[in-house]
N, C-alpha and C. Protein backbone atom coordinates (compact mmCIF):
# COMPACT_ATOMS: atom_id res chain seq x y z
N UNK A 1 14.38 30.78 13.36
CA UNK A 1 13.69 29.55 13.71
C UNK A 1 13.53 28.69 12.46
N UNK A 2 13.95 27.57 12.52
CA UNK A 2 13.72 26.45 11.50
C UNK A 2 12.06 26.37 11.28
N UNK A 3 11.31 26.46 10.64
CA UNK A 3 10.36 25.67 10.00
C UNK A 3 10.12 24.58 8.87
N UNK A 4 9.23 24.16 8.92
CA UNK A 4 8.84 22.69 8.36
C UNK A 4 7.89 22.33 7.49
N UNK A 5 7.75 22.85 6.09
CA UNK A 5 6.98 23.04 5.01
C UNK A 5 6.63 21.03 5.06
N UNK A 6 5.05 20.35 4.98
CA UNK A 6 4.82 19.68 4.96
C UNK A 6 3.44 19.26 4.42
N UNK A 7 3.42 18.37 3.11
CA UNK A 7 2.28 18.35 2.95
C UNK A 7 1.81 17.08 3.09
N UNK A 8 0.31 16.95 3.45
CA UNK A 8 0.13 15.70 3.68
C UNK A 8 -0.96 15.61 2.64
N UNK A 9 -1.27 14.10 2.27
CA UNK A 9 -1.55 13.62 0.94
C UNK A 9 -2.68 12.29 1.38
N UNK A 10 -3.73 12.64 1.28
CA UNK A 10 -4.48 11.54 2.05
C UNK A 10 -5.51 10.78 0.44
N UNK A 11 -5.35 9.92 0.48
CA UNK A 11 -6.36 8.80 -0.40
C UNK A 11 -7.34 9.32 -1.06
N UNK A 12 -7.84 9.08 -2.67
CA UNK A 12 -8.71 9.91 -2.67
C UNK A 12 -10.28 8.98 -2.40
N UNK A 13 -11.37 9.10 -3.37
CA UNK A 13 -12.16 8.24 -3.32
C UNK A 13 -11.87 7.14 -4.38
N UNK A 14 -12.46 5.78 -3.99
CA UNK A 14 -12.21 4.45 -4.45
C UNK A 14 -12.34 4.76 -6.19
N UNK A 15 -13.07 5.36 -6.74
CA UNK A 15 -12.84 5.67 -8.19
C UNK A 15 -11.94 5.54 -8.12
N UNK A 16 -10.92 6.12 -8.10
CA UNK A 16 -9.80 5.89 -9.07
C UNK A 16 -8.55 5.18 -8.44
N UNK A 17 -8.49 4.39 -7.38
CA UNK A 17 -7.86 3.37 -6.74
C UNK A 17 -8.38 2.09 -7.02
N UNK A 18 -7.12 1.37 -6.84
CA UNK A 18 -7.97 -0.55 -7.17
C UNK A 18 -6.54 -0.89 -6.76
N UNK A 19 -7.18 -2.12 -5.36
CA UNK A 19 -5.93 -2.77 -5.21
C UNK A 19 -6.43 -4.45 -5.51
N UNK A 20 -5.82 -4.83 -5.97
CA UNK A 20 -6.12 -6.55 -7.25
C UNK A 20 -4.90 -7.39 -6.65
N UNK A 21 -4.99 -8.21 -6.72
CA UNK A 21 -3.89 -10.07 -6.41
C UNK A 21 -5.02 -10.71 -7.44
N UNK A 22 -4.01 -11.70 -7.55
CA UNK A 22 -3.82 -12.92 -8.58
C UNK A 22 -3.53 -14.33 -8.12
N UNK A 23 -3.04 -15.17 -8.02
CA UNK A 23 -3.16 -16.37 -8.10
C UNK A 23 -3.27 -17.75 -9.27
N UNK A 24 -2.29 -18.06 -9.89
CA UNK A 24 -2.30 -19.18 -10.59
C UNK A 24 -2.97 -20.35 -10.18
N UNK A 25 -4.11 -21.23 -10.90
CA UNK A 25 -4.18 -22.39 -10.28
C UNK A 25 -3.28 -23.59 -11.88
N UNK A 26 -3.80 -25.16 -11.58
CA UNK A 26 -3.37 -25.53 -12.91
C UNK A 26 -4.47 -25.63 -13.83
N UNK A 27 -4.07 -25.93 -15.09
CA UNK A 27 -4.80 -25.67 -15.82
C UNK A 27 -4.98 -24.34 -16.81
N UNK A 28 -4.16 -23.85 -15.97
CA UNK A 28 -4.31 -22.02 -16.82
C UNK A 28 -5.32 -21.61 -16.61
N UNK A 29 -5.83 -21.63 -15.21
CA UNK A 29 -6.92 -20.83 -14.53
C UNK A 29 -6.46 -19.94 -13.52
N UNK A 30 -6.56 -18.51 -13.33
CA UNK A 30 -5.92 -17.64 -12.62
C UNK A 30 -7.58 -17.36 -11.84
N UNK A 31 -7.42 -17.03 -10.79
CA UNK A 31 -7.68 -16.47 -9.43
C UNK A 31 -7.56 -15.20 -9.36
N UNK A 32 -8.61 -14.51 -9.57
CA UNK A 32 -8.61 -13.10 -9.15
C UNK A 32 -8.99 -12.71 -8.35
N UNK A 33 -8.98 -11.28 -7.21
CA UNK A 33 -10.16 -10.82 -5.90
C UNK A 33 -9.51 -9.38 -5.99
N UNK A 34 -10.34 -8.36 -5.38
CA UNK A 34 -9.83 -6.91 -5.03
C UNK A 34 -10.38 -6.74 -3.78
N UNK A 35 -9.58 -5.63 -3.47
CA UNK A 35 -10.01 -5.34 -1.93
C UNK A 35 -10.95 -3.50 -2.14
N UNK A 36 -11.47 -3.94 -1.75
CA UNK A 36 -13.09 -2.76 -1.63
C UNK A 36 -12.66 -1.31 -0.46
N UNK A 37 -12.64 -1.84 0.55
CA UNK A 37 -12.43 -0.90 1.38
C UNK A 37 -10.60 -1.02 1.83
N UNK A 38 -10.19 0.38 2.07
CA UNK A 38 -8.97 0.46 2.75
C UNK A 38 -8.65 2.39 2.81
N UNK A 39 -7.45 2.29 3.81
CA UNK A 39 -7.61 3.49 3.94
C UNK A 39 -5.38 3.46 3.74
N UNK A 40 -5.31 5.00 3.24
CA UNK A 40 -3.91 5.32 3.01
C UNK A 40 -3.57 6.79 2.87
N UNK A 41 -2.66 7.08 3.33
CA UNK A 41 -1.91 8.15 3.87
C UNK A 41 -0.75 8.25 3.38
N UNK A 42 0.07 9.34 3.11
CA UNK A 42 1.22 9.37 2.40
C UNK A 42 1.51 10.82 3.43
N UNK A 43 2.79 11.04 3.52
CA UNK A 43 3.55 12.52 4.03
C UNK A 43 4.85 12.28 3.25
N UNK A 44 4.78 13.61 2.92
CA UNK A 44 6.45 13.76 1.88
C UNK A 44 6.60 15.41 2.04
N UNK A 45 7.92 16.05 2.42
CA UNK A 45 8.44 17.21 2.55
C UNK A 45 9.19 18.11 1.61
N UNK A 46 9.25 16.55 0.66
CA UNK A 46 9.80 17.28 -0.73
C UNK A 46 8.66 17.23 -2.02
N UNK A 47 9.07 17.37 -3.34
CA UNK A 47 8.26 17.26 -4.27
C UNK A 47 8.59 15.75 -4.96
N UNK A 48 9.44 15.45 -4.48
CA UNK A 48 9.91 13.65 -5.40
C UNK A 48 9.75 13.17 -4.07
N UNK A 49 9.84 11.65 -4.30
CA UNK A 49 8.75 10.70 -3.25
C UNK A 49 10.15 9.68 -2.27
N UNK A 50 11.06 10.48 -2.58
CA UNK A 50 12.55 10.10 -2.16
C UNK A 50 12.40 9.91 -0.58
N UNK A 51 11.94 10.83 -0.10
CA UNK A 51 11.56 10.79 0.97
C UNK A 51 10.68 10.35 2.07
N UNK A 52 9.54 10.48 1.09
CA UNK A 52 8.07 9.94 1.59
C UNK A 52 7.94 8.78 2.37
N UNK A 53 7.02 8.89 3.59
CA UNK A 53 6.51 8.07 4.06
C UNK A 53 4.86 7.77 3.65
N UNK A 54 4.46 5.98 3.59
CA UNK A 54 3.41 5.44 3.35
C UNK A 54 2.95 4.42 4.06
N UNK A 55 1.83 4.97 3.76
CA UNK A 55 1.05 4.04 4.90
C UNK A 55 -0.26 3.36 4.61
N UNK A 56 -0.56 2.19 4.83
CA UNK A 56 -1.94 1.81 4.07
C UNK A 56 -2.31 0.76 5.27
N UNK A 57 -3.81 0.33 5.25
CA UNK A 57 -4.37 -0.12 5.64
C UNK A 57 -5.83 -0.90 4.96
N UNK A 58 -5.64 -2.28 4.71
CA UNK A 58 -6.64 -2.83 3.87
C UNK A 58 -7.67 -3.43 4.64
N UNK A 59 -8.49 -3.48 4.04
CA UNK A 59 -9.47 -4.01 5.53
C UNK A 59 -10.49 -5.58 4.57
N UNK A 60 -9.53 -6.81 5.36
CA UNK A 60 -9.36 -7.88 4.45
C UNK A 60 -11.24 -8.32 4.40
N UNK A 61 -12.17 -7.96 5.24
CA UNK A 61 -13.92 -8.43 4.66
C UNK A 61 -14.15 -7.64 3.74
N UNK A 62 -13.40 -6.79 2.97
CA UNK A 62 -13.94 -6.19 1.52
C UNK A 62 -13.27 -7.09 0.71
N UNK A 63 -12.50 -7.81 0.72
CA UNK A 63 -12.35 -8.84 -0.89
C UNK A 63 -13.32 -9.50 -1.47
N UNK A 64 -13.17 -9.05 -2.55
CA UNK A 64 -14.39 -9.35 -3.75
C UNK A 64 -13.98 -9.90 -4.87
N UNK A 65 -14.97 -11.10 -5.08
CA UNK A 65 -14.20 -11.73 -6.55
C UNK A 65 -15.33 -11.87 -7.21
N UNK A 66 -15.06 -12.82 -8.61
CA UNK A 66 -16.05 -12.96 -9.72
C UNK A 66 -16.96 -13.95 -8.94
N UNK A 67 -17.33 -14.64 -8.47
CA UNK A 67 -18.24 -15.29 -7.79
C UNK A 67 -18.55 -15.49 -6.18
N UNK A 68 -19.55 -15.21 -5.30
CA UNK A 68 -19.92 -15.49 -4.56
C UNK A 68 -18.87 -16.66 -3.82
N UNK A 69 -18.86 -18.26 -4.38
CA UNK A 69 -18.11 -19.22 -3.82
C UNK A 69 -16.55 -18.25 -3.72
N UNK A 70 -15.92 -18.39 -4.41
CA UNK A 70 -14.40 -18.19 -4.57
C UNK A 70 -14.08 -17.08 -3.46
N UNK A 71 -15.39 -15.93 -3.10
CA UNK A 71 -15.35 -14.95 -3.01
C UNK A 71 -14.93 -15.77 -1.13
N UNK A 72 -16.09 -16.05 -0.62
CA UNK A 72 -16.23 -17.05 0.30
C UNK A 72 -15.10 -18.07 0.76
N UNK A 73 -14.06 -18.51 -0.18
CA UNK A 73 -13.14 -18.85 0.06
C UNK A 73 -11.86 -18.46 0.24
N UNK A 74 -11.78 -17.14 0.04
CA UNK A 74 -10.93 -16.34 0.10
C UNK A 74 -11.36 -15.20 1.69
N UNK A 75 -12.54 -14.77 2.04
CA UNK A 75 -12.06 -14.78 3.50
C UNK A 75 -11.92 -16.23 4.72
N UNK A 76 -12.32 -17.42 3.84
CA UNK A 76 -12.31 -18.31 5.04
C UNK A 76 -10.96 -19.10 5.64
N UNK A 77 -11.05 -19.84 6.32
CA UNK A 77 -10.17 -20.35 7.07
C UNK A 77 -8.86 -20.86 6.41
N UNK A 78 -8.96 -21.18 5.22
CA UNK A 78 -7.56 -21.36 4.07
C UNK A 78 -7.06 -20.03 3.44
N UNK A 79 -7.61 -19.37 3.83
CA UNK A 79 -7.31 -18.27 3.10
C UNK A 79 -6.60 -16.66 3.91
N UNK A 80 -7.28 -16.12 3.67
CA UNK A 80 -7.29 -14.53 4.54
C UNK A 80 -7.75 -14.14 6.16
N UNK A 81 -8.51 -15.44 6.35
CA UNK A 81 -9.48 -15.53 7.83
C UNK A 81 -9.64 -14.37 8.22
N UNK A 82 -10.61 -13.74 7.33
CA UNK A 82 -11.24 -12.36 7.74
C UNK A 82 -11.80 -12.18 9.23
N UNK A 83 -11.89 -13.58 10.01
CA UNK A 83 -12.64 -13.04 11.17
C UNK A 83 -11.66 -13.23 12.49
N UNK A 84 -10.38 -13.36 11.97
CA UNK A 84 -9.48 -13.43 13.20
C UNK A 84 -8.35 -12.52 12.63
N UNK A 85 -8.14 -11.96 11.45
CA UNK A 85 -7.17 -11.21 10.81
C UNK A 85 -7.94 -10.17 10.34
N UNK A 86 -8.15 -8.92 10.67
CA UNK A 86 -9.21 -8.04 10.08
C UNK A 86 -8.40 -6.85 9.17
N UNK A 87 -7.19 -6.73 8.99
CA UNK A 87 -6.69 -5.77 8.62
C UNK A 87 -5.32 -6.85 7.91
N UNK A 88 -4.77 -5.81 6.69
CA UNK A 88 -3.25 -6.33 6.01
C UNK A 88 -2.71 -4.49 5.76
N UNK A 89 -1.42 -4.70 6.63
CA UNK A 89 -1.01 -3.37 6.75
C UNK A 89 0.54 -3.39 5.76
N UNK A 90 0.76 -2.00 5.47
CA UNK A 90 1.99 -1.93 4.28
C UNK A 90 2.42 -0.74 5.53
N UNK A 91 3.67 -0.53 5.77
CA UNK A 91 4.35 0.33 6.04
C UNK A 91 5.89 0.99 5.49
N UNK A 92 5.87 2.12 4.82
CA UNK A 92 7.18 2.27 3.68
C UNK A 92 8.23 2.40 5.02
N UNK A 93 9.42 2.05 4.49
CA UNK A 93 10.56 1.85 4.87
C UNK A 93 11.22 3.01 3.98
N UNK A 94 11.40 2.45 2.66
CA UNK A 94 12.45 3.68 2.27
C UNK A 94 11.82 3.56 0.62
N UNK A 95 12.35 4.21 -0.54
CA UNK A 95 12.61 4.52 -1.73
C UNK A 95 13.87 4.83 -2.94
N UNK A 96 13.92 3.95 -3.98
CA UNK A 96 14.63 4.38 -4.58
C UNK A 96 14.30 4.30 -6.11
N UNK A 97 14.59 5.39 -6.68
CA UNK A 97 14.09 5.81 -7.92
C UNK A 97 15.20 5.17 -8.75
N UNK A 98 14.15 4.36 -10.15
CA UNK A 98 14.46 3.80 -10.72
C UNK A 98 15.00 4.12 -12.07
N UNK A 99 14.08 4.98 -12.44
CA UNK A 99 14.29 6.09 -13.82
C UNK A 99 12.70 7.45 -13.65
N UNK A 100 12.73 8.43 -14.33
CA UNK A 100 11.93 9.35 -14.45
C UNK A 100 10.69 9.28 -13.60
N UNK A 101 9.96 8.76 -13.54
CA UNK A 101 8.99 7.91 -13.11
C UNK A 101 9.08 6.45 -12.04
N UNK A 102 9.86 6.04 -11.91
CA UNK A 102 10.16 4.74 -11.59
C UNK A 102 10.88 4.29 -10.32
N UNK A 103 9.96 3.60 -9.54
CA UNK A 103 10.51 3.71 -8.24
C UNK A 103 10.28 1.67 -7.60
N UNK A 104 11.30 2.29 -6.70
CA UNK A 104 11.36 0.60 -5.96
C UNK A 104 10.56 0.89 -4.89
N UNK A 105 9.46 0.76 -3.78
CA UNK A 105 9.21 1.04 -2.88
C UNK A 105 9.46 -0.38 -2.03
N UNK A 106 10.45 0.28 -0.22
CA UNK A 106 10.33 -1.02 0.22
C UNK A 106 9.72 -0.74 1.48
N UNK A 107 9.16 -1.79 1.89
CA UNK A 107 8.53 -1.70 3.18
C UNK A 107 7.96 -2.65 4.18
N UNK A 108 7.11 -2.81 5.28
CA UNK A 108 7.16 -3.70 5.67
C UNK A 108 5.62 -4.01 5.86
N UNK A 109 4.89 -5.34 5.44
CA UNK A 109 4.01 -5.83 4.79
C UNK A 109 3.29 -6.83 6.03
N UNK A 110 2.20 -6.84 6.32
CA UNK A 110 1.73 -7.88 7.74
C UNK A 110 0.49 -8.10 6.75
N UNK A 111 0.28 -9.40 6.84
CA UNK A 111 -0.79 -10.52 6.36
C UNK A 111 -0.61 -11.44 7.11
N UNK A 112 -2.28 -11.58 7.38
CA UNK A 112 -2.32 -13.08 7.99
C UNK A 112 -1.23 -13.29 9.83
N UNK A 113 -1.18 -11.71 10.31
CA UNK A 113 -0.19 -12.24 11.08
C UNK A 113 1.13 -12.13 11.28
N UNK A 114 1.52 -12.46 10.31
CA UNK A 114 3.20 -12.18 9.14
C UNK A 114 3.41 -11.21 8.59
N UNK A 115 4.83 -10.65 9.25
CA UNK A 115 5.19 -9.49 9.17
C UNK A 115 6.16 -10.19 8.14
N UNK A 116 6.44 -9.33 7.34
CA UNK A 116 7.71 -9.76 5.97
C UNK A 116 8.08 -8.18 5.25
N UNK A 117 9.30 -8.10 5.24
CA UNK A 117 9.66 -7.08 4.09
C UNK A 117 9.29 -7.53 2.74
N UNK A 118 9.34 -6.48 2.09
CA UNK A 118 8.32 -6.32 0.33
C UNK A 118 9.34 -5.32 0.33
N UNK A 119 9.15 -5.65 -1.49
CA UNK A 119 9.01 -4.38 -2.13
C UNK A 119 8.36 -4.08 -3.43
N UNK A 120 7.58 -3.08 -3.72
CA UNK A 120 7.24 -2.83 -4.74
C UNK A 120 7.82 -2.31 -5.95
N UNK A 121 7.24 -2.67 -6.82
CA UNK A 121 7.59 -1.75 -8.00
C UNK A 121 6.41 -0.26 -8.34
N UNK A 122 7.17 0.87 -8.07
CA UNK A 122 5.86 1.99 -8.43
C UNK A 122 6.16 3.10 -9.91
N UNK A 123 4.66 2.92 -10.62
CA UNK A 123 5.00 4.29 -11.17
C UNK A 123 4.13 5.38 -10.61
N UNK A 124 4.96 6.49 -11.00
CA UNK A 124 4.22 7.82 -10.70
C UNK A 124 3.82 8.69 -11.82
N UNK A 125 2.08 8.34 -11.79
CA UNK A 125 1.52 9.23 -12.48
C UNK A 125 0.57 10.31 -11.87
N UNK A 126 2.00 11.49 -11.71
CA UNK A 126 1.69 12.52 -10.87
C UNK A 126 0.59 13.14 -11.66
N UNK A 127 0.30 13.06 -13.13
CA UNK A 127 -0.54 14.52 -13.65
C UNK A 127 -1.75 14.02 -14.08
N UNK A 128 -2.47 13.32 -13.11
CA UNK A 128 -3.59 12.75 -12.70
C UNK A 128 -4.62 13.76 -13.04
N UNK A 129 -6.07 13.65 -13.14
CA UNK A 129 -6.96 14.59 -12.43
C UNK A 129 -8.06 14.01 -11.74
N UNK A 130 -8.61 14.58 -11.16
CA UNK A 130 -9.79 14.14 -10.59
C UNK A 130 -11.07 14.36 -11.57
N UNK A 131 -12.14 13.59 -10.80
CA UNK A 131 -13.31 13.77 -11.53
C UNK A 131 -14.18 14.77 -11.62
N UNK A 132 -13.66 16.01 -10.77
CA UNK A 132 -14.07 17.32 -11.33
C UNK A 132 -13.45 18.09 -12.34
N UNK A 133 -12.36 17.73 -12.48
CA UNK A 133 -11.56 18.36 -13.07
C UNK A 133 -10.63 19.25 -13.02
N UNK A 134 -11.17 19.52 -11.66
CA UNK A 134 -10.05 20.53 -10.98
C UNK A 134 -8.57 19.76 -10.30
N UNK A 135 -9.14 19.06 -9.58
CA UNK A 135 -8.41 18.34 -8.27
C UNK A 135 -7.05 17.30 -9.46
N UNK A 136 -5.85 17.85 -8.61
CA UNK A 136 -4.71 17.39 -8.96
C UNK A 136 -4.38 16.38 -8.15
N UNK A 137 -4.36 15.02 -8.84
CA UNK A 137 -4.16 13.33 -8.33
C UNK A 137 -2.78 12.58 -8.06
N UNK A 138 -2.22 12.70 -7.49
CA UNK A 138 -0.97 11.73 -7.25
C UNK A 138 -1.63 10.00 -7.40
N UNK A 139 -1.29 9.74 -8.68
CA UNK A 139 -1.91 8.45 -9.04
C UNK A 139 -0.45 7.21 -9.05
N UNK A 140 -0.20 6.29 -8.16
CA UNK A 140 0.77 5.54 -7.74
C UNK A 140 0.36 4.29 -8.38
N UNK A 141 0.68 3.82 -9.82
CA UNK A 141 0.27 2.27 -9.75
C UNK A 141 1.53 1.29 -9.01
N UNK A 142 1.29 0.30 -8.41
CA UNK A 142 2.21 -0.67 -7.77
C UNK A 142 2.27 -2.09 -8.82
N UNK A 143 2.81 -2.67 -8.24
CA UNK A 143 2.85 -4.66 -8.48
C UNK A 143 4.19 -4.72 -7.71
N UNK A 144 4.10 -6.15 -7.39
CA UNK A 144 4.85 -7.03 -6.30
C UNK A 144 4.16 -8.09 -6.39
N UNK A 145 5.43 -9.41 -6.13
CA UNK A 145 5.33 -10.33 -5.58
C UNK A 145 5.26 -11.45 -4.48
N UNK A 146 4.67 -11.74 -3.80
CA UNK A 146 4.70 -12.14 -2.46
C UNK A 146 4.41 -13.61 -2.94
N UNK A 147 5.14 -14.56 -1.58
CA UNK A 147 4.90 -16.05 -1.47
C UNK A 147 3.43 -16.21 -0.78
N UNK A 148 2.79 -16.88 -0.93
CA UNK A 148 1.57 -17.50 0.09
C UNK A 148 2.06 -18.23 1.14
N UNK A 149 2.80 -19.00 0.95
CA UNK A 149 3.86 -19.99 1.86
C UNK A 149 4.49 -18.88 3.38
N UNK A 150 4.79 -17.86 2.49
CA UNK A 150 5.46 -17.29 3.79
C UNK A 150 4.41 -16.21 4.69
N UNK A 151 3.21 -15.98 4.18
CA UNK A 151 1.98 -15.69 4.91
C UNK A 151 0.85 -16.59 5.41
N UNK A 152 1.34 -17.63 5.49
CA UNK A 152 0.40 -18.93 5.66
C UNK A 152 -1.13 -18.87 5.24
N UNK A 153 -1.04 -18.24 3.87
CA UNK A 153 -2.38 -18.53 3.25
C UNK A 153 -2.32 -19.94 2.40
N UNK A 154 -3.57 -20.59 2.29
CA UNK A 154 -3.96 -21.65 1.78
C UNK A 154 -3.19 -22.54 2.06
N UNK A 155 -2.94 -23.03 3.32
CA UNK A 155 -2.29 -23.95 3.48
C UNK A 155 -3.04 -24.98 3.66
N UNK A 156 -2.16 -26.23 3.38
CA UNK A 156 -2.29 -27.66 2.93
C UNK A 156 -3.02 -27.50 1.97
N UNK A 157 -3.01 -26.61 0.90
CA UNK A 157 -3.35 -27.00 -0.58
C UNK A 157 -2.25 -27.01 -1.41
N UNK A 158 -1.98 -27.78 -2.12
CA UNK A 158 -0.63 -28.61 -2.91
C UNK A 158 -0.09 -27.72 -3.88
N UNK A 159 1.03 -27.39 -4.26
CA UNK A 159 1.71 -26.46 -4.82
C UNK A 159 1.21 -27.13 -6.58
N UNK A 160 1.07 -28.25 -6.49
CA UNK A 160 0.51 -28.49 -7.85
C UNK A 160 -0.99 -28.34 -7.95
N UNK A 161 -1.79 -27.61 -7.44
CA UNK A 161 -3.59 -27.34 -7.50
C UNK A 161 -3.12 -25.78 -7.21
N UNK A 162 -2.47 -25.12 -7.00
CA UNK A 162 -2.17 -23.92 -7.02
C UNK A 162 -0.63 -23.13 -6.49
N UNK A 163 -0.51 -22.02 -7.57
CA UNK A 163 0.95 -21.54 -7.49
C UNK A 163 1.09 -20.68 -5.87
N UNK A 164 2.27 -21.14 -5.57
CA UNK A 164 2.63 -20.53 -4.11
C UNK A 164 2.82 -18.49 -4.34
N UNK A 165 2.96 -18.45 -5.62
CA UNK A 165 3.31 -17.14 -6.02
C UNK A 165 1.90 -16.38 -6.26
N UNK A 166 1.72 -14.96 -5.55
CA UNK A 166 0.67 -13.92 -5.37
C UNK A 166 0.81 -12.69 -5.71
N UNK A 167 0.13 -12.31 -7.04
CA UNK A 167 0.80 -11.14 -7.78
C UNK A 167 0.01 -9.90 -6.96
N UNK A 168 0.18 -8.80 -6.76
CA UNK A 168 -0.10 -7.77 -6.36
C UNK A 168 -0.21 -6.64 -6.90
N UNK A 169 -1.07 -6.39 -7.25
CA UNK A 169 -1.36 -4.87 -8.57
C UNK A 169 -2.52 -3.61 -8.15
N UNK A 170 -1.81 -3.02 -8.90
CA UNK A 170 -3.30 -1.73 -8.77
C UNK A 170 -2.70 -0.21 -8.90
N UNK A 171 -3.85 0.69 -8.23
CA UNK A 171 -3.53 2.03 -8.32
C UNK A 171 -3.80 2.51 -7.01
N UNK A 172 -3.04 3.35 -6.30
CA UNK A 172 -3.74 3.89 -5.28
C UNK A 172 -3.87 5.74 -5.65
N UNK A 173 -4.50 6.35 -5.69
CA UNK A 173 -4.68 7.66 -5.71
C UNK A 173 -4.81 8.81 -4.48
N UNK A 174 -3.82 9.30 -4.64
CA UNK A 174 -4.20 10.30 -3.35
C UNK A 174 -3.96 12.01 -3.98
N UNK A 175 -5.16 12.94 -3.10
CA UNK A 175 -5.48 13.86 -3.35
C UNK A 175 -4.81 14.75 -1.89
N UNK A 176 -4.24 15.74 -2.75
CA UNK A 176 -3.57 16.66 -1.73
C UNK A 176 -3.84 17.48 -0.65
N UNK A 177 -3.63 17.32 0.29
CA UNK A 177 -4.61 18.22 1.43
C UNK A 177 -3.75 19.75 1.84
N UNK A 178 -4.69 20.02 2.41
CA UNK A 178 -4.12 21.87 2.51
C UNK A 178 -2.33 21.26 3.35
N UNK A 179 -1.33 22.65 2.48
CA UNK A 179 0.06 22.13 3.50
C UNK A 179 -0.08 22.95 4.99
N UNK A 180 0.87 22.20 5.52
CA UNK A 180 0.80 23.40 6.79
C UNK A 180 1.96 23.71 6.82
N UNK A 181 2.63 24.37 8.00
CA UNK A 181 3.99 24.76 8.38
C UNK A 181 4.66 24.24 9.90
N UNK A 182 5.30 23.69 10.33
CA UNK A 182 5.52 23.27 11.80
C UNK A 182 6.74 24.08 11.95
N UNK A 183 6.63 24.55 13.68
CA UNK A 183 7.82 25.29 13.91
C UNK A 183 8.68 23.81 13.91
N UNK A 184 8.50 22.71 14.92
CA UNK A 184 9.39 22.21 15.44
C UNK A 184 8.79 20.37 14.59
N UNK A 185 9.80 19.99 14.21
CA UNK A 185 9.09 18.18 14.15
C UNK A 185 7.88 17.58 15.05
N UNK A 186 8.07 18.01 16.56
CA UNK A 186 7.62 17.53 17.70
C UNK A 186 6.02 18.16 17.21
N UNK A 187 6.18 19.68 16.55
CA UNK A 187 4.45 19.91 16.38
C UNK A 187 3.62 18.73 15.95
N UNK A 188 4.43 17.97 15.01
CA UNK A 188 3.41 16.86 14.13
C UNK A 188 3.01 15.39 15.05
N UNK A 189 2.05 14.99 14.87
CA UNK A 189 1.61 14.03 15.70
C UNK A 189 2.08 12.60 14.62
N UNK A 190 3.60 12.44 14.82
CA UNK A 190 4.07 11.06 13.98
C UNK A 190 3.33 10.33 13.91
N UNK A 191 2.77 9.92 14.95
CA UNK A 191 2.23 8.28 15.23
C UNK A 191 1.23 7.88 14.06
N UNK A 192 0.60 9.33 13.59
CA UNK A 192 0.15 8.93 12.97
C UNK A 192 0.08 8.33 11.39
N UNK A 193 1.43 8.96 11.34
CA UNK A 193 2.06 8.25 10.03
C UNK A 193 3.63 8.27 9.24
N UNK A 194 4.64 8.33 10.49
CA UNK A 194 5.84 8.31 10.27
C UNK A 194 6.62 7.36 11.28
N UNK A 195 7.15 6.77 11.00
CA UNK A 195 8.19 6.14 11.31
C UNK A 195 9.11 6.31 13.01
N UNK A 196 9.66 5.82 13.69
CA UNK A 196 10.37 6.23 14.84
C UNK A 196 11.76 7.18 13.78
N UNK A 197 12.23 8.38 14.60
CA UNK A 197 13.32 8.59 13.94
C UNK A 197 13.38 9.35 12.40
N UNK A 198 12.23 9.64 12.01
CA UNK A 198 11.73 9.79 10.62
C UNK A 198 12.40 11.16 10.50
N UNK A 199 12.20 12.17 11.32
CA UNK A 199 12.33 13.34 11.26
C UNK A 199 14.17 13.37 11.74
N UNK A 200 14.73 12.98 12.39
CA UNK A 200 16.17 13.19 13.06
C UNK A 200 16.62 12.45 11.92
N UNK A 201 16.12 11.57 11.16
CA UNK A 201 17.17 10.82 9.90
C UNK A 201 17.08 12.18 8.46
N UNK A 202 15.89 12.86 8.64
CA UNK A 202 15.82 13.94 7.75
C UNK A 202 16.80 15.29 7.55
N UNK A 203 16.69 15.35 9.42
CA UNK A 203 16.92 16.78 9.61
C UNK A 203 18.19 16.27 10.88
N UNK A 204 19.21 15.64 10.26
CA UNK A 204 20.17 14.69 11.52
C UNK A 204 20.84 15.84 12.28
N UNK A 205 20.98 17.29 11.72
CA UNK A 205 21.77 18.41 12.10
C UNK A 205 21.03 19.11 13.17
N UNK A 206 19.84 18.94 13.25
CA UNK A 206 19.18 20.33 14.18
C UNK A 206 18.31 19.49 14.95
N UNK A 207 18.43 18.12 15.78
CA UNK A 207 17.32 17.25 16.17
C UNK A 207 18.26 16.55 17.15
């Protein structure tokens, strides 16, 4: 019988994650905010991330900036419209390693509505620890670039009062959860974080 060595890799606490955007205005005034709450999931069958599927979920009424106003303008109606858009979801598509460490992640990105392929740039700083000291961290920093234009944030504000370009940075950390074993693919409940096909593109011989 085939079995199915699988570990799953769930988020750790916000310590040691931070997901950050940017924003140029003129003047040489940049625009900062982070997002507070979100939740992310990772499954990978191997030990390199070649494989891996990711999954995140930001939950856009936690953006937080240096002031109250800005803060305020960034969930309102030019912006993120936290109260008709409540979530900005990342879903990995695929991976390709760049050097030692160094990976392209691509995937597919919904803001505001707008679904768009991305891709990131990731490193992997697997030899993380946690804040006990025990706990071994899969620490992922990202950056990417995304248009505002093509997520219809801030619209009708003039490309000269602010850059159409939205930098994307941070760390996400995830802490390893017990592995299990599946006799069959079908044991695992995908939906909850793989792909249609995820498993038959893996295992194309026995599926």
């Amino acid at each position: 019988m085939n079995r199915y060595h699988l570990s799953q890799i769930n988020v750790s606490d916000h310590r040691h994650s931070s997901i950050c955007f940017s924003l140029d205005r003129t003047m040489g005034e940049t625009l900062t905010g982070t997002f507070a709450d979100f939740d992310a999931t990772m499954l990978s069958p191997e030990r390199d991330l070649s494989t891996a599927v990711l999954k995140m979920t930001i939950y856009t009424d936690s953006v937080r900036a240096k002031t109250a106003w800005i803060e305020r303008r960034f969930k309102g109606s030019s912006c993120f419209r936290v109260n008709e858009y409540r979530t900005i979801t990342f879903q990995s598509t695929d991976w390709e390693q760049t050097g030692d460490n160094e990976y392209l992640l691509y995937g597919k990105f919904c803001l505001c509505g707008v679904s768009k392929y991305v891709v990131f740039e990731i490193t992997n700083h697997s030899n993380a620890t946690h804040a006990d000291e025990k706990t071994k961290l899969l620490k992922l920093e990202f950056r990417s670039t995304i248009k505002r234009s093509d997520f219809r944030i801030a619209r009708g504000i003039s490309s000269w009062d602010i850059s159409d370009e939205i930098q994307l940075y941070g760390t996400v950390a995830f802490r390893k959860q017990d592995s299990k074993t599946y006799n069959q693919p079908s044991d695992l409940n995908q939906d909850q974080v793989l792909p249609p096909g995820y498993f038959s593109h893996l295992y194309p011989t026995i599926i």
